[in-house]
C-alpha atoms as a PDB file:
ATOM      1  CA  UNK A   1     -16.437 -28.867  89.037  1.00  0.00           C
ATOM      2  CA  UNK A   2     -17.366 -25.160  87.397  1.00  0.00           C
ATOM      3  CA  UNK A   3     -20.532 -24.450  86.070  1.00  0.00           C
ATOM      4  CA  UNK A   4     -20.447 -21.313  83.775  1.00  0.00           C
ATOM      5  CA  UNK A   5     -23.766 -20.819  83.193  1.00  0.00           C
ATOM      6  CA  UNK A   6     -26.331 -20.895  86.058  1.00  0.00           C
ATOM      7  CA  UNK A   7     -29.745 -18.519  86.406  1.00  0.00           C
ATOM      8  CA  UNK A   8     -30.760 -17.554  90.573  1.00  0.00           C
ATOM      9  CA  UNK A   9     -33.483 -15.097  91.747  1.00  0.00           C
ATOM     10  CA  UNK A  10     -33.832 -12.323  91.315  1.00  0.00           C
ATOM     11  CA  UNK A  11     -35.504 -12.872  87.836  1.00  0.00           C
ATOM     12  CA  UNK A  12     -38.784 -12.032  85.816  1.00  0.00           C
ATOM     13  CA  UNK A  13     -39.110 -15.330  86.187  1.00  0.00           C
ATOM     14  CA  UNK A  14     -39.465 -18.067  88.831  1.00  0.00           C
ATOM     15  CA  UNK A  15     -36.361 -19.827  90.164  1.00  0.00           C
ATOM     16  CA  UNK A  16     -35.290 -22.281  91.719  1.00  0.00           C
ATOM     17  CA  UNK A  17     -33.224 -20.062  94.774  1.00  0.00           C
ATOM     18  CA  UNK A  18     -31.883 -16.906  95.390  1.00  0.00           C
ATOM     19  CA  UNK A  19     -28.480 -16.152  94.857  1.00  0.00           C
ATOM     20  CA  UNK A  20     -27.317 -17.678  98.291  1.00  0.00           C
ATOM     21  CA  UNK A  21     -28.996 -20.751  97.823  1.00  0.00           C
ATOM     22  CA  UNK A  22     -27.581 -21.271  94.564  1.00  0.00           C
ATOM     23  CA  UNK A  23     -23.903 -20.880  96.498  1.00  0.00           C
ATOM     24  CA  UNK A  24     -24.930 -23.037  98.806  1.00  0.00           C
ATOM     25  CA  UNK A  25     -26.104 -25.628  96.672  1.00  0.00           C
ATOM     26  CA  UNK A  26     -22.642 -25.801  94.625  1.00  0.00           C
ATOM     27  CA  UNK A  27     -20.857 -25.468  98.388  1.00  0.00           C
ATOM     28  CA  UNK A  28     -22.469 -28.261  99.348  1.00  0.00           C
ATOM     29  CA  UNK A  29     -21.677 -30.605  96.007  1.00  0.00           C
ATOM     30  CA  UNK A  30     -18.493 -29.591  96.685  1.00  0.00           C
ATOM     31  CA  UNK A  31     -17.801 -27.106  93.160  1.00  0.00           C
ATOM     32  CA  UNK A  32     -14.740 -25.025  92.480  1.00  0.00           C
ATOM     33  CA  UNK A  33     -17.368 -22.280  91.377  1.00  0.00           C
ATOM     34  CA  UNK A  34     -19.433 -21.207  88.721  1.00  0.00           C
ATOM     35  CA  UNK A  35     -20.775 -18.211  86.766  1.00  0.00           C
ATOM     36  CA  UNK A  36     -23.690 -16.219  86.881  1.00  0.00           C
ATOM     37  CA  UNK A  37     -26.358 -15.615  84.347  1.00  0.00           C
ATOM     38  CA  UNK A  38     -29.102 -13.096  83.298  1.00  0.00           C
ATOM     39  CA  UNK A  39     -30.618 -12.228  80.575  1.00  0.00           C
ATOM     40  CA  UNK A  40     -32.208  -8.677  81.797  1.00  0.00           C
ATOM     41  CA  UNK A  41     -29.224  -7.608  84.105  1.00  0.00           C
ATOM     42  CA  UNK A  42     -25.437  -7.423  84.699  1.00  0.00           C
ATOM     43  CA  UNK A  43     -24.850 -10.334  87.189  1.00  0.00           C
ATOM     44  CA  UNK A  44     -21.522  -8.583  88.045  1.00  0.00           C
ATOM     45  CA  UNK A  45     -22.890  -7.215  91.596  1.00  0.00           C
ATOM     46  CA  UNK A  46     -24.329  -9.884  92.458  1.00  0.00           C
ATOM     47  CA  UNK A  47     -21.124 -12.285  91.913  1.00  0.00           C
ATOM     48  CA  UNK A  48     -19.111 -10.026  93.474  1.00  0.00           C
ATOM     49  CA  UNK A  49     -21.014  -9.901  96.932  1.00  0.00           C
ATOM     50  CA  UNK A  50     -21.120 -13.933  96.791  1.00  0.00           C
ATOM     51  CA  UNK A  51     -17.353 -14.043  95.830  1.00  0.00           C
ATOM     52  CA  UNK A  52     -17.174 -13.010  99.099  1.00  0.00           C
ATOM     53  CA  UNK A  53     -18.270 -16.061 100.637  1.00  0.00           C
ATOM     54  CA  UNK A  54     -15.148 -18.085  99.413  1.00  0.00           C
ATOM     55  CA  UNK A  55     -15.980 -19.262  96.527  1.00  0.00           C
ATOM     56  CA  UNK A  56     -15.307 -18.310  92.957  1.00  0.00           C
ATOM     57  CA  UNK A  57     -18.193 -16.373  91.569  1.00  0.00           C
ATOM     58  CA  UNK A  58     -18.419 -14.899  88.127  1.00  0.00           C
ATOM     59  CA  UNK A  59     -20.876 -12.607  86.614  1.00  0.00           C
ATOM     60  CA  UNK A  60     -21.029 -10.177  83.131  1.00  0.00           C
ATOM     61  CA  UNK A  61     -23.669  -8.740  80.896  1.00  0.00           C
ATOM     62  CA  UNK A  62     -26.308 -10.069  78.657  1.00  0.00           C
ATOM     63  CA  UNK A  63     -26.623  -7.301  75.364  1.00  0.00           C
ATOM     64  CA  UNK A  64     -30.508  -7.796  75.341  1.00  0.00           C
ATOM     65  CA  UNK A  65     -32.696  -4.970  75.017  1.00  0.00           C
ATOM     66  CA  UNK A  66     -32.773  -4.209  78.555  1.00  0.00           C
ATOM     67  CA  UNK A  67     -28.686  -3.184  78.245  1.00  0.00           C
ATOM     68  CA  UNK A  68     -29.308  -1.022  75.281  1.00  0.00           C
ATOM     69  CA  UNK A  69     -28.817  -3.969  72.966  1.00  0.00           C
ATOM     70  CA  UNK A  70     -25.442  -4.063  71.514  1.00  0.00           C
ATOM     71  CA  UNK A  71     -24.140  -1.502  73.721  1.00  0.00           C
ATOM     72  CA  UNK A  72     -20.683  -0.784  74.352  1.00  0.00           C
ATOM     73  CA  UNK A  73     -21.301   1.429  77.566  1.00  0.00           C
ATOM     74  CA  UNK A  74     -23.075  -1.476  78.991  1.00  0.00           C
ATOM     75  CA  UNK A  75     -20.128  -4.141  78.261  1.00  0.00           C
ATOM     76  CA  UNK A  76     -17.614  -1.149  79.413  1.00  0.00           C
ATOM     77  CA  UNK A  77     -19.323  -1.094  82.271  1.00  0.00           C
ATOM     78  CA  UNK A  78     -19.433  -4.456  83.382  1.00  0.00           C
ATOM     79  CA  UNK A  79     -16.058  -5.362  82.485  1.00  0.00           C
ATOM     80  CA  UNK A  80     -14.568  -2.271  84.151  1.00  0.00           C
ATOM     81  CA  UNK A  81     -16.255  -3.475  87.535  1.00  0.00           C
ATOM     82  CA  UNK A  82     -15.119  -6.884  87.253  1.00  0.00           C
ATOM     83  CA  UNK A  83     -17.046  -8.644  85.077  1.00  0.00           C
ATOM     84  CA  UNK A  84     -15.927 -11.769  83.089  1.00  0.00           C
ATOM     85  CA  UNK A  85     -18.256 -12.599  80.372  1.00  0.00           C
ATOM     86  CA  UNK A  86     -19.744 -10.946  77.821  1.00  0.00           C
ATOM     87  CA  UNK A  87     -22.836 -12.894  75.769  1.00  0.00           C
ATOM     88  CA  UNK A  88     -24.206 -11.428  72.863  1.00  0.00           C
ATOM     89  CA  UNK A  89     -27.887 -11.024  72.794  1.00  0.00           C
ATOM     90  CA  UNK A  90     -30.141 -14.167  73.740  1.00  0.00           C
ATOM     91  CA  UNK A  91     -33.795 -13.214  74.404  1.00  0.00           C
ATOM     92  CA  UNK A  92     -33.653 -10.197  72.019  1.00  0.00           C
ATOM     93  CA  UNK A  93     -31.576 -12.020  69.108  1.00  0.00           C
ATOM     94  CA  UNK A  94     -33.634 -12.304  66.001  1.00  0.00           C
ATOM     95  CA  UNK A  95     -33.655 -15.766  65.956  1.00  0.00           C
ATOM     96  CA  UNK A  96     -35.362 -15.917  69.595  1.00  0.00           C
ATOM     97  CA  UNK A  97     -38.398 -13.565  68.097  1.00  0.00           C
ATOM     98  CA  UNK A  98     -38.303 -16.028  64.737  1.00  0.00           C
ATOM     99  CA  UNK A  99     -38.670 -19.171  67.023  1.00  0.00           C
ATOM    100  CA  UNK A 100     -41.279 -17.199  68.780  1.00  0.00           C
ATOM    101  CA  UNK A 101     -39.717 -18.413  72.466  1.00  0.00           C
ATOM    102  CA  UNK A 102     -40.167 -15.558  75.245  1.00  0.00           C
ATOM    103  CA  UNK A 103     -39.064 -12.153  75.548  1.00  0.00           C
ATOM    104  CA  UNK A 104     -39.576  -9.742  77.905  1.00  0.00           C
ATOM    105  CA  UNK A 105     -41.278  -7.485  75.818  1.00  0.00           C
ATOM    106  CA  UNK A 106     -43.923 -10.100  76.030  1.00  0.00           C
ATOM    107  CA  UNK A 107     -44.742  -9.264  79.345  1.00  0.00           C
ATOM    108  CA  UNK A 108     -45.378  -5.590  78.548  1.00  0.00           C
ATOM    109  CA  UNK A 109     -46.973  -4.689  74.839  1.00  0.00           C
ATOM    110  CA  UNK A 110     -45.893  -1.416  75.461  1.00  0.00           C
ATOM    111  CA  UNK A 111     -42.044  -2.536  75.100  1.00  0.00           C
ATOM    112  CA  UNK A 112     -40.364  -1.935  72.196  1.00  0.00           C
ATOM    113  CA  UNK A 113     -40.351  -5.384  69.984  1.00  0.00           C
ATOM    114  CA  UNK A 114     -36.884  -4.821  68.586  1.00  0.00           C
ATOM    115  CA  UNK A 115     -34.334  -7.482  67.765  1.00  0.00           C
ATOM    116  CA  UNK A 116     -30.206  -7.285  67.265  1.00  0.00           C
ATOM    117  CA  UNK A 117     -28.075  -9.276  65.237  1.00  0.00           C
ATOM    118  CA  UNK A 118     -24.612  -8.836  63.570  1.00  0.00           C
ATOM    119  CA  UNK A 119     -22.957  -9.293  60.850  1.00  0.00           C
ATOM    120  CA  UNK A 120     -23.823 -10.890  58.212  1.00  0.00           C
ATOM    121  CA  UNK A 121     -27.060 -10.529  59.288  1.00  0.00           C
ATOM    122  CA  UNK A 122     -27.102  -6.904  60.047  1.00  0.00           C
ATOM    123  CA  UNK A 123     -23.989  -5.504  58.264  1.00  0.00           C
ATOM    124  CA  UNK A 124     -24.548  -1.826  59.695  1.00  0.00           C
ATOM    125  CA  UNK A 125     -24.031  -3.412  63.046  1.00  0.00           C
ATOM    126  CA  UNK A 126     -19.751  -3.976  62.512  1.00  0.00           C
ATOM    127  CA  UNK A 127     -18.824  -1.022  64.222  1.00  0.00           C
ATOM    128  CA  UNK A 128     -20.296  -1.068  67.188  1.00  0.00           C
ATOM    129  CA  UNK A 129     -19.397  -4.583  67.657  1.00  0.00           C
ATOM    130  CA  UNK A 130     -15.730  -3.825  67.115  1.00  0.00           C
ATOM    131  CA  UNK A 131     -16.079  -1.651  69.759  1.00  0.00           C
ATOM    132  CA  UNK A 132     -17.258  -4.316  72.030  1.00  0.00           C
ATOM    133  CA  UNK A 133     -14.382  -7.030  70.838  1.00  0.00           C
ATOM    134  CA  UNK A 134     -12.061  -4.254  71.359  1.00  0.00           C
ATOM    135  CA  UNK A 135     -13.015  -3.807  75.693  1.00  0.00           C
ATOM    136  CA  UNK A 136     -13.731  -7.505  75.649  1.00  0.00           C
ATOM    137  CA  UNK A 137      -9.924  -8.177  74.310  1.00  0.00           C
ATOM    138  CA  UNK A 138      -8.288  -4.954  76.396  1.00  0.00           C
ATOM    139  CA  UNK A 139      -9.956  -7.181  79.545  1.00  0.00           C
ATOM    140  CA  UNK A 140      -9.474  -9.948  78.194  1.00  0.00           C
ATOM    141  CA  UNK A 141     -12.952 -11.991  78.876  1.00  0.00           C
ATOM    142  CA  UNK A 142     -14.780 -14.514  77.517  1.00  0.00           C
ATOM    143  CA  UNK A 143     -17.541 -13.520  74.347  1.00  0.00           C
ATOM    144  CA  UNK A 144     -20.099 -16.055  74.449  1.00  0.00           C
ATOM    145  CA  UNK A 145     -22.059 -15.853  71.303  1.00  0.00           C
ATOM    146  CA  UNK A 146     -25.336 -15.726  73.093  1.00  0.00           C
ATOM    147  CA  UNK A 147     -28.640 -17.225  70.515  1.00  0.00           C
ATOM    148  CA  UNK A 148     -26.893 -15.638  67.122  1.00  0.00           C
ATOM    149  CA  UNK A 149     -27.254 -17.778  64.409  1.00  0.00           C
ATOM    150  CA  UNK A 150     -24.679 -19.810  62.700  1.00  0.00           C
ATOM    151  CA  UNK A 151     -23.207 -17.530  60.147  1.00  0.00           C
ATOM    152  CA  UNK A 152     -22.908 -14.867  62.700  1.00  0.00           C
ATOM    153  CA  UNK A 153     -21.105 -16.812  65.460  1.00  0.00           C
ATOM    154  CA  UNK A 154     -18.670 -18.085  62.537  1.00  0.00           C
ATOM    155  CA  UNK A 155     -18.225 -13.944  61.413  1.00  0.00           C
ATOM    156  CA  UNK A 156     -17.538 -13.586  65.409  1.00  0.00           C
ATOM    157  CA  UNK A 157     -15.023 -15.974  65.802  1.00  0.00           C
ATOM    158  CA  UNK A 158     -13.198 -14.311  63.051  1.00  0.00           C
ATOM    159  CA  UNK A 159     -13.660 -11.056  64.064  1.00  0.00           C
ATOM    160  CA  UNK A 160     -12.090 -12.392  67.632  1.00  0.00           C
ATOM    161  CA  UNK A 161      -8.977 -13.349  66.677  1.00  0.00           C
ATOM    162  CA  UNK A 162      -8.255 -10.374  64.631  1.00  0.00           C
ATOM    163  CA  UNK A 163      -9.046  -8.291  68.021  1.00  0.00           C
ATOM    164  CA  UNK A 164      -6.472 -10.984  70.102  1.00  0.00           C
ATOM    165  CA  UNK A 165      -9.793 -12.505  71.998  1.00  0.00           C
ATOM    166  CA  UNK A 166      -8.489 -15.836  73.243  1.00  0.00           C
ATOM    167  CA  UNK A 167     -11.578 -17.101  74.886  1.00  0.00           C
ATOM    168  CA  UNK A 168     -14.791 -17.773  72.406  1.00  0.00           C
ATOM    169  CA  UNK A 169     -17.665 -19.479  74.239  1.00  0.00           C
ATOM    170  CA  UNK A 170     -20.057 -21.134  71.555  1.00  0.00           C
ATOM    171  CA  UNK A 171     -23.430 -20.641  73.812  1.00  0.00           C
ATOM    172  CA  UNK A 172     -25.279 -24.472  73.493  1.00  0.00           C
ATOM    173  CA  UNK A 173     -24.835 -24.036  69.721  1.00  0.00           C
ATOM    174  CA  UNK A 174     -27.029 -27.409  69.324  1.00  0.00           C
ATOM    175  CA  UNK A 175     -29.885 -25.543  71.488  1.00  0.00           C
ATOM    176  CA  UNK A 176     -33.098 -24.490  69.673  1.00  0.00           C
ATOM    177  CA  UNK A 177     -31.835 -20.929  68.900  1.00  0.00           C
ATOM    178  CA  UNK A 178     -29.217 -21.196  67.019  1.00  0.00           C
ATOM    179  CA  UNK A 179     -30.001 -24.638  66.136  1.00  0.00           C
ATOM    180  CA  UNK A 180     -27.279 -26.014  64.777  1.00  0.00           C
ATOM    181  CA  UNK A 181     -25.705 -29.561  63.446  1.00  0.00           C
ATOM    182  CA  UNK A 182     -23.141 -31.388  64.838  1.00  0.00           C
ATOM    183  CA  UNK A 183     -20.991 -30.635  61.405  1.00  0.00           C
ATOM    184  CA  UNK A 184     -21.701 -27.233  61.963  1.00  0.00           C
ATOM    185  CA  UNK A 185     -20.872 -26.947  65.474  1.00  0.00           C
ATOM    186  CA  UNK A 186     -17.386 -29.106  64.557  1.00  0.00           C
ATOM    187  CA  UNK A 187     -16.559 -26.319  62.432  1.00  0.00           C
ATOM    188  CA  UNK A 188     -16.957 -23.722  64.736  1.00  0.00           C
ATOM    189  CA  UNK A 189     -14.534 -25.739  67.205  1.00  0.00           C
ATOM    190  CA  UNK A 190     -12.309 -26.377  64.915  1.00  0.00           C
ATOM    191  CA  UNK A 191     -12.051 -21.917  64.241  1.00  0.00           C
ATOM    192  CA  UNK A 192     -11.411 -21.708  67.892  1.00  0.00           C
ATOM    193  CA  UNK A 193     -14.839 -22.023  69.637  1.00  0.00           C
ATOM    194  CA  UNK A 194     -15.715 -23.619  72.819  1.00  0.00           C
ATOM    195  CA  UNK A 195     -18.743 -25.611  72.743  1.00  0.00           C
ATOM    196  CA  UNK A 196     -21.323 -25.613  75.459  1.00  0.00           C
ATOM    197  CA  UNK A 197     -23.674 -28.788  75.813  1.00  0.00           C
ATOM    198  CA  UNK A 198     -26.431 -28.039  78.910  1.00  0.00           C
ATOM    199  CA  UNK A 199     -28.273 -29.833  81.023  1.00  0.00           C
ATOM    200  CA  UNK A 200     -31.273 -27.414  80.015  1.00  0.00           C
ATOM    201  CA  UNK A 201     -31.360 -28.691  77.067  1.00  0.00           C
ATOM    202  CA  UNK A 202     -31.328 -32.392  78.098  1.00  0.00           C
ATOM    203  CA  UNK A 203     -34.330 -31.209  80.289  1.00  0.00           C
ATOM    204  CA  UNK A 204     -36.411 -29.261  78.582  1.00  0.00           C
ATOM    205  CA  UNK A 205     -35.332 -28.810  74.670  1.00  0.00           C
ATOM    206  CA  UNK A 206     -37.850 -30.328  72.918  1.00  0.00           C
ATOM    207  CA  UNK A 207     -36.973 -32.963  70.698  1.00  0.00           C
ATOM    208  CA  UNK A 208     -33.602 -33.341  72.489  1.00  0.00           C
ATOM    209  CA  UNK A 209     -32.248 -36.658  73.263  1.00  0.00           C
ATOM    210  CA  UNK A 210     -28.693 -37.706  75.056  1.00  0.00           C
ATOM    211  CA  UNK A 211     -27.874 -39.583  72.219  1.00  0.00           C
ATOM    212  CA  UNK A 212     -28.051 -36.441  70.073  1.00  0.00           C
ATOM    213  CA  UNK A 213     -26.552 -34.626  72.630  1.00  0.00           C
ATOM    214  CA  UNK A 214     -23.485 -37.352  72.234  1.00  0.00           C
ATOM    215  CA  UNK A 215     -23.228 -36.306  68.737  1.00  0.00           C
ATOM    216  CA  UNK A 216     -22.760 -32.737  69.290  1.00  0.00           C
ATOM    217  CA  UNK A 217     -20.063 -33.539  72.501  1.00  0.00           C
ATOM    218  CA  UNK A 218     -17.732 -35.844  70.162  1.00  0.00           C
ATOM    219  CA  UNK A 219     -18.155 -33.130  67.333  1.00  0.00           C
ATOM    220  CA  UNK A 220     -16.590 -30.562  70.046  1.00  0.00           C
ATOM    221  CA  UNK A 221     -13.876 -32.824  71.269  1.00  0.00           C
ATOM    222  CA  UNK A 222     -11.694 -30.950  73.203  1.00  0.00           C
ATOM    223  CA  UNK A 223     -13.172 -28.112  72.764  1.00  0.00           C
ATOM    224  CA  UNK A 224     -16.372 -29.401  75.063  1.00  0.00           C
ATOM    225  CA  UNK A 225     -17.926 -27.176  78.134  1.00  0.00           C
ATOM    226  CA  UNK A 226     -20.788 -28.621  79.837  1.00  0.00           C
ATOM    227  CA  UNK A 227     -22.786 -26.375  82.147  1.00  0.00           C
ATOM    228  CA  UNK A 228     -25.874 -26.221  84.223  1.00  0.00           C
ATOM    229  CA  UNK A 229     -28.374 -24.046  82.410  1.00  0.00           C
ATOM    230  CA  UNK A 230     -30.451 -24.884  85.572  1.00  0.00           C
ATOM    231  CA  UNK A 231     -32.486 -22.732  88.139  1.00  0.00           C
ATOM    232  CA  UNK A 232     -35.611 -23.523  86.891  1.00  0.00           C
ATOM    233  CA  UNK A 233     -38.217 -24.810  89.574  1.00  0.00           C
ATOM    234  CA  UNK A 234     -38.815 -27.372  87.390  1.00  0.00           C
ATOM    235  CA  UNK A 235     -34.870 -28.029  86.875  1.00  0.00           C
ATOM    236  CA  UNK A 236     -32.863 -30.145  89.641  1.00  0.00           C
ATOM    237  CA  UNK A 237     -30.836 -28.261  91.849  1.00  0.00           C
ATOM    238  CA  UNK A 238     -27.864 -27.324  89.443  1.00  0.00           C
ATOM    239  CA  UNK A 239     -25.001 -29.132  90.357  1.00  0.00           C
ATOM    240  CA  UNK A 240     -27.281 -32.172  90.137  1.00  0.00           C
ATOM    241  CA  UNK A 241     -28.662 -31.178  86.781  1.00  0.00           C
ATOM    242  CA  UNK A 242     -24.798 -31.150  85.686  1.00  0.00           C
ATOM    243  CA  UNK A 243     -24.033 -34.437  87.162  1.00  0.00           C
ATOM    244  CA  UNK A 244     -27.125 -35.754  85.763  1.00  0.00           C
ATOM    245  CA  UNK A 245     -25.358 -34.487  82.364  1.00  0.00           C
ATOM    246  CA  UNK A 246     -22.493 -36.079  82.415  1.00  0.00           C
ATOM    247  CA  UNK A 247     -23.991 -39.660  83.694  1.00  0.00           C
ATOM    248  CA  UNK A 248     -26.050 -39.542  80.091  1.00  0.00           C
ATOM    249  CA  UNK A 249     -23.744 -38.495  78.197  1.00  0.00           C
ATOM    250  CA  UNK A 250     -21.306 -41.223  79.704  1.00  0.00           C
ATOM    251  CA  UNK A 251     -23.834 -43.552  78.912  1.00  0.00           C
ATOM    252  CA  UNK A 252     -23.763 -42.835  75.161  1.00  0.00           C
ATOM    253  CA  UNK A 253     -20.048 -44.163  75.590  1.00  0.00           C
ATOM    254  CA  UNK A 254     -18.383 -40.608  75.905  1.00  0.00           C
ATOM    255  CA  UNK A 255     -14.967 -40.606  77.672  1.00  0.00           C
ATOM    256  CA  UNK A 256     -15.982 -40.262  81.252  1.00  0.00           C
ATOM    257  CA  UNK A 257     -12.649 -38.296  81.978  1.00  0.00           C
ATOM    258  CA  UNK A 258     -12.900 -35.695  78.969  1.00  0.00           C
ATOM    259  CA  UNK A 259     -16.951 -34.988  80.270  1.00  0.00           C
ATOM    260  CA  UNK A 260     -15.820 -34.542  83.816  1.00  0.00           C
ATOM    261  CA  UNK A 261     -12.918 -32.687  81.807  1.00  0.00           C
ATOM    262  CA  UNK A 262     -15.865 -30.425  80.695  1.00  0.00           C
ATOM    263  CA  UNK A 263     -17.308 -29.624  83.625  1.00  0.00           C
ATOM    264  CA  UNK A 264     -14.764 -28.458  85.498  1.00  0.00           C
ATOM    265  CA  UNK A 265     -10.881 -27.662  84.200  1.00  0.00           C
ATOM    266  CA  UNK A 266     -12.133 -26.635  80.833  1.00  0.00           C
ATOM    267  CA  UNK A 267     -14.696 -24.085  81.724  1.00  0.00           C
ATOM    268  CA  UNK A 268     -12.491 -23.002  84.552  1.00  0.00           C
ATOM    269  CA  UNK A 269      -9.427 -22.482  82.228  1.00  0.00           C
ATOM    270  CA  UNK A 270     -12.126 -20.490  80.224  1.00  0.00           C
ATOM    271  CA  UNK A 271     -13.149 -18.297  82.858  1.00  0.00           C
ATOM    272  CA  UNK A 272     -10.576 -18.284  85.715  1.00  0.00           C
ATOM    273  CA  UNK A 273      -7.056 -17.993  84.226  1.00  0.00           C
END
């Protein structure tokens, strides 16, 4: 099993362990390895000192406010020191301040209350988002289309392949932000997306059910990536949470090979080779 997309402390917010417990946790389930998320900070560090452990650890860069937004210095950065991931912005994407779910700048009304996007929803924003294709494709690591909205992570993909990026990571797609419908998200796969389904969202999304969850996996096909999302306190531990996954899903009468498929030589392929 890989998880590519897990949250440990330190964070702004509470969770569930520290980076070494999060390592141990996935030792201990017996993982292959699994990536490491935050929304305020490169992870890259951090996955590099637990790397050392023996396990597979990845990390990148999160272009929220708190990495100068869209920023190609910050992706340059990250990549250049190993990083493996790029995602686009999440808490600071337009559509997180329209759904009105948190931000940092919430904590602090003396931050700045600004929001990115891309094209087509911010048109000026094309060249420095070539820029950042460009380094992701020269390293060639995964862009994960972070909370963008649906015409944006379709004007992505197709901005991808014309810069040779051959790993596209559709970031839950079905989640609240960006919201979108299984015919949607089938589209997207079919243009060359992977589609990430999380336990998160089985968890907490409101309104989210497994059997809607089902609908979303069999519009991915092979193109499915199931992942943690976990490290809440509130979350199980999160190779259980991705176990926990799968078993619902399975229920729905999903292929129990192509879910296990998804959790573990999909994302790796993804991230790893």
């Amino acid at each position: 099993m890989f998880d590519c997309h897990v949250h440990a402390a330190p964070d702004i917010v509470p969770r569930i362990g520290e980076d070494a417990d999060i390592l141990h946790a996935y030792r201990e389930s017996g993982f292959e390895g699994f990536v490491l998320k935050g929304h305020y900070e490169s992870t890259v560090g951090r996955a590099r000192a637990l790397a050392r452990h023996g396990m597979p650890v990845l990390g990148g860069v999160t272009l929220n406010q708190a990495a100068g937004g869209i920023n190609p210095a910050a992706v340059a950065a990250a990549l250049a020191a190993g990083g493996r991931v790029v995602w686009m912005p999440t808490a600071d994407a337009h559509t997180q301040e329209r759904a009105g779910l948190p931000r940092l700048c919430d904590r602090d009304a003396r931050l700045e209350r600004r929001v990115f996007a891309v094209p087509p929803v911010e048109p000026d924003a094309q060249p420095v988002v070539d820029l950042v294709l460009a380094l992701i494709a020269d390293h060639d690591a995964v862009l994960a289309t972070g909370h963008l909205s649906g015409p944006e992570c379709a004007w992505l993909l197709k901005r991808a392949r014309r810069f040779g990026i051959r790993r596209v990571l559709l970031t839950h797609p079905s989640y609240t932000v960006p919201g979108l419908t299984p015919a949607e998200i089938g589209e997207l796969a079919e243009a060359g997306g992977h589609v990430e389904i999380t336990a998160y969202q089985l968890l907490h999304q409101p309104g989210c059910t497994a059997e809607r969850l089902a609908e979303v996996a069999r519009a991915a096909a092979d193109r499915l990536v199931l992942s943690s999302d976990a490290g809440q306190p509130d979350s199980p531990s999160p190779p259980h949470a991705l176990h926990r996954l799968i078993d619902e899903l399975a229920a729905q009468g999903l292929d129990p090979g192509l879910l296990r498929a998804a959790a573990s030589t999909v994302p790796a392929r993804l991230f790893l080779t």
